[in-house]
Protein backbone atom coordinates (compact mmCIF):
# COMPACT_ATOMS: atom_id res chain seq x y z
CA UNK A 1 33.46 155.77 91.81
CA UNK A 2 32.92 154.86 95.13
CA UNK A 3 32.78 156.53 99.05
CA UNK A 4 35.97 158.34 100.41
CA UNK A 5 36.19 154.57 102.87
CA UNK A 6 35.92 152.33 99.46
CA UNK A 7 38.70 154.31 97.85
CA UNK A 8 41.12 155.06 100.64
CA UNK A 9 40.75 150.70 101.06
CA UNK A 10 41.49 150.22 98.23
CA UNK A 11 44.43 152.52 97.53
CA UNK A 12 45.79 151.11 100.79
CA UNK A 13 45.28 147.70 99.65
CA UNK A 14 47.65 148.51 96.75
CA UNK A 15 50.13 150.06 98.61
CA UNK A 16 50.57 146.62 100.90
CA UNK A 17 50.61 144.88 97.55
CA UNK A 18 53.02 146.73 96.12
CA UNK A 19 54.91 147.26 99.34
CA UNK A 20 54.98 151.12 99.26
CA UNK A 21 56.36 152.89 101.85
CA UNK A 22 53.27 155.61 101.91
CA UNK A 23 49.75 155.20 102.38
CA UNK A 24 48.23 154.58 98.87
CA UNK A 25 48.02 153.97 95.45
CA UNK A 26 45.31 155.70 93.50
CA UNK A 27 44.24 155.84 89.84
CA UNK A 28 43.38 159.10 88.39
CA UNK A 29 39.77 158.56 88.64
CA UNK A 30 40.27 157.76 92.49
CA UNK A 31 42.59 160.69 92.83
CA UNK A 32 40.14 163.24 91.01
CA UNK A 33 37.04 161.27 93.59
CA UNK A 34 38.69 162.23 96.65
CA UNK A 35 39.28 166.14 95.88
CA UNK A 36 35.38 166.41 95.74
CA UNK A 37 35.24 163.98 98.57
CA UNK A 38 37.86 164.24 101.52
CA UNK A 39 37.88 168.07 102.82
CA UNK A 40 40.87 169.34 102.35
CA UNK A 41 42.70 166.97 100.07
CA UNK A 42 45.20 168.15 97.69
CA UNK A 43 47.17 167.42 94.19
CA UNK A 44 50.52 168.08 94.45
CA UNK A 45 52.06 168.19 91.10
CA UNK A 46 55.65 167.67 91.32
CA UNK A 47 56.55 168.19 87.69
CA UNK A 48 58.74 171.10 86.39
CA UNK A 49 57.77 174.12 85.25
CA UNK A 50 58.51 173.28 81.47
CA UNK A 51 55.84 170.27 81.96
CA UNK A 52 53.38 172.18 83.73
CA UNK A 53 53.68 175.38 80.82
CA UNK A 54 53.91 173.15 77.57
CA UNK A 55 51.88 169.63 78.24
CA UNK A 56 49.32 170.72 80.77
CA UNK A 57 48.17 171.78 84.48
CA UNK A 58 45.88 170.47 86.94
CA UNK A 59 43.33 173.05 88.13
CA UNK A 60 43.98 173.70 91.57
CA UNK A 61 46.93 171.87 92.44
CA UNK A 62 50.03 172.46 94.66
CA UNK A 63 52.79 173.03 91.92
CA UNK A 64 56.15 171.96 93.50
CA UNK A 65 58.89 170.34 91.01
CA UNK A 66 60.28 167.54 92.54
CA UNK A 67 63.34 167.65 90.02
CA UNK A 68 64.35 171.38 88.50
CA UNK A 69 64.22 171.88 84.72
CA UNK A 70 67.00 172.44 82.83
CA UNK A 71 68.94 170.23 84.07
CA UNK A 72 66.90 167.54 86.05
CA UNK A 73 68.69 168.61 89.18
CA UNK A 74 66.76 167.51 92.50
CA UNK A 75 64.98 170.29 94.50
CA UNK A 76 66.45 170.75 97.16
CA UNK A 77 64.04 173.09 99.04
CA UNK A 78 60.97 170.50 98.09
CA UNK A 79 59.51 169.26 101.51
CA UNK A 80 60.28 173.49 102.68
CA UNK A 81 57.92 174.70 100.01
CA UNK A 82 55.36 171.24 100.51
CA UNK A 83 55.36 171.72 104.44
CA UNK A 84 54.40 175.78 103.29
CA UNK A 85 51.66 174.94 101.00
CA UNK A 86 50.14 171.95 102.11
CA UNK A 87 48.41 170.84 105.52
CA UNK A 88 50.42 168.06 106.64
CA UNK A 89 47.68 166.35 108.24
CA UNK A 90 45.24 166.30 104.73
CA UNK A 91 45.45 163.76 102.09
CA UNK A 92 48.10 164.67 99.90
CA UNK A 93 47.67 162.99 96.59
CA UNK A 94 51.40 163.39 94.40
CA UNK A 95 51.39 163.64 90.44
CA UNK A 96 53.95 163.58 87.94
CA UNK A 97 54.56 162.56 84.37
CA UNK A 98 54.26 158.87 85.02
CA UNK A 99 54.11 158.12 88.44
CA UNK A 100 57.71 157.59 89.12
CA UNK A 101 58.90 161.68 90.66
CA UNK A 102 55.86 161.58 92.76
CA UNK A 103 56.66 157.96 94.10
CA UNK A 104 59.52 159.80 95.18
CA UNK A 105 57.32 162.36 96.19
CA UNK A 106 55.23 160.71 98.76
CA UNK A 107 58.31 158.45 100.27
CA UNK A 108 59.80 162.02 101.17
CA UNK A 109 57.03 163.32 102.56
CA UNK A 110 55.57 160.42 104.40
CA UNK A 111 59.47 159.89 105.94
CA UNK A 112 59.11 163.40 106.90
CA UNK A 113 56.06 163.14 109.03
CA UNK A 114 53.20 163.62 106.88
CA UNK A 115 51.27 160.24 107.51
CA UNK A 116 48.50 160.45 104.74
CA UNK A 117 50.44 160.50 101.14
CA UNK A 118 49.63 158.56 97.89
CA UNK A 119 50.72 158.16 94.91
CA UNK A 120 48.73 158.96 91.73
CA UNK A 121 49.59 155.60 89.58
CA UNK A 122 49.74 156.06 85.98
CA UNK A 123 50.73 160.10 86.42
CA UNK A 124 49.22 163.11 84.16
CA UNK A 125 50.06 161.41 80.83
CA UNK A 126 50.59 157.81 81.22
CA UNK A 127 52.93 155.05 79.55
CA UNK A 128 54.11 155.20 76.38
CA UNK A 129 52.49 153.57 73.79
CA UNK A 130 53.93 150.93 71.54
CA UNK A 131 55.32 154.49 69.16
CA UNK A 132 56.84 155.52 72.01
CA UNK A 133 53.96 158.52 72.36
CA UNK A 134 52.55 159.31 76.35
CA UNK A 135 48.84 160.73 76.97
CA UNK A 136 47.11 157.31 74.80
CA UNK A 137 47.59 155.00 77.48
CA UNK A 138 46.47 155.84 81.12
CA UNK A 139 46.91 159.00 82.80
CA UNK A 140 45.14 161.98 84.35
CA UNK A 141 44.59 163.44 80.63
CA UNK A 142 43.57 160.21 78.90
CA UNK A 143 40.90 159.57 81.62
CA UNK A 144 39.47 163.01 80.32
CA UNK A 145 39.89 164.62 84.07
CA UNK A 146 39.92 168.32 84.43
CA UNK A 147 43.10 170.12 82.87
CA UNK A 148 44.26 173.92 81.49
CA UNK A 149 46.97 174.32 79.17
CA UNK A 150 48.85 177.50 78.42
């Protein structure tokens, strides 16, 4: 995949692109590189619970819902339990469905004073495909990276 330098370039380079707020932009194959690379560096999962119990969890990761299920209601207490969990000062890679909560995710975070936060691009399951089904195109799951379910 490349050295920890090669990806954090290039994730960087696709934040400026993209004109992210946060540090990076990784795919799940850069994302799942760095945990074995970077000391310290951590998943942060931001789905809810429902997701994590009936699609799927990530070995190892910090589990903190960005929005609350039922109800899709935002967490309120989210950076509290992040800033709890999570060395501020590692890499802090965010993960959701898609990659839209844990954009979210890593603007919070970076705005409150946790400098090294990307964004896992293309989430746990992916896009939908032309049916309308997730997990077929992109994603943690699709690139056939480490995952339990319950």
């Amino acid at each position: 995949m490349g050295t920890l330098t090669d990806i954090l370039r290039l994730a960087r380079a696709r934040a400026e692109k993209m004109r992210l707020p946060y540090e990076g932009a990784l795919t799940p194959q850069e994302a799942y590189s760095l945990l074995s690379l970077a000391p310290g560096a951590r998943i942060v999962d931001v789905r809810t619970r429902a997701e994590l119990d009936w699609v799927g969890r990530i070995p190892g990761a910090i589990e903190i819902e960005w929005n609350m299920y039922p109800g899709n209601v935002p967490n309120p207490h989210f950076l509290t339990h992040l800033k709890k969990q999570a060395d501020p000062e590692s890499l802090l890679l965010f993960i959701c469905r898609s990659g839209a909560r844990s954009h979210n995710a890593a603007i919070a975070a970076t705005e409150a004073g946790m400098p090294d936060c990307y964004n896992v691009l293309e989430g746990f399951e992916g896009d939908k495909d032309a049916n309308g089904q997730r997990g077929r195109i992109g994603g943690w799951r699709h690139a056939g990276l480490p995952w339990t379910q319950s």
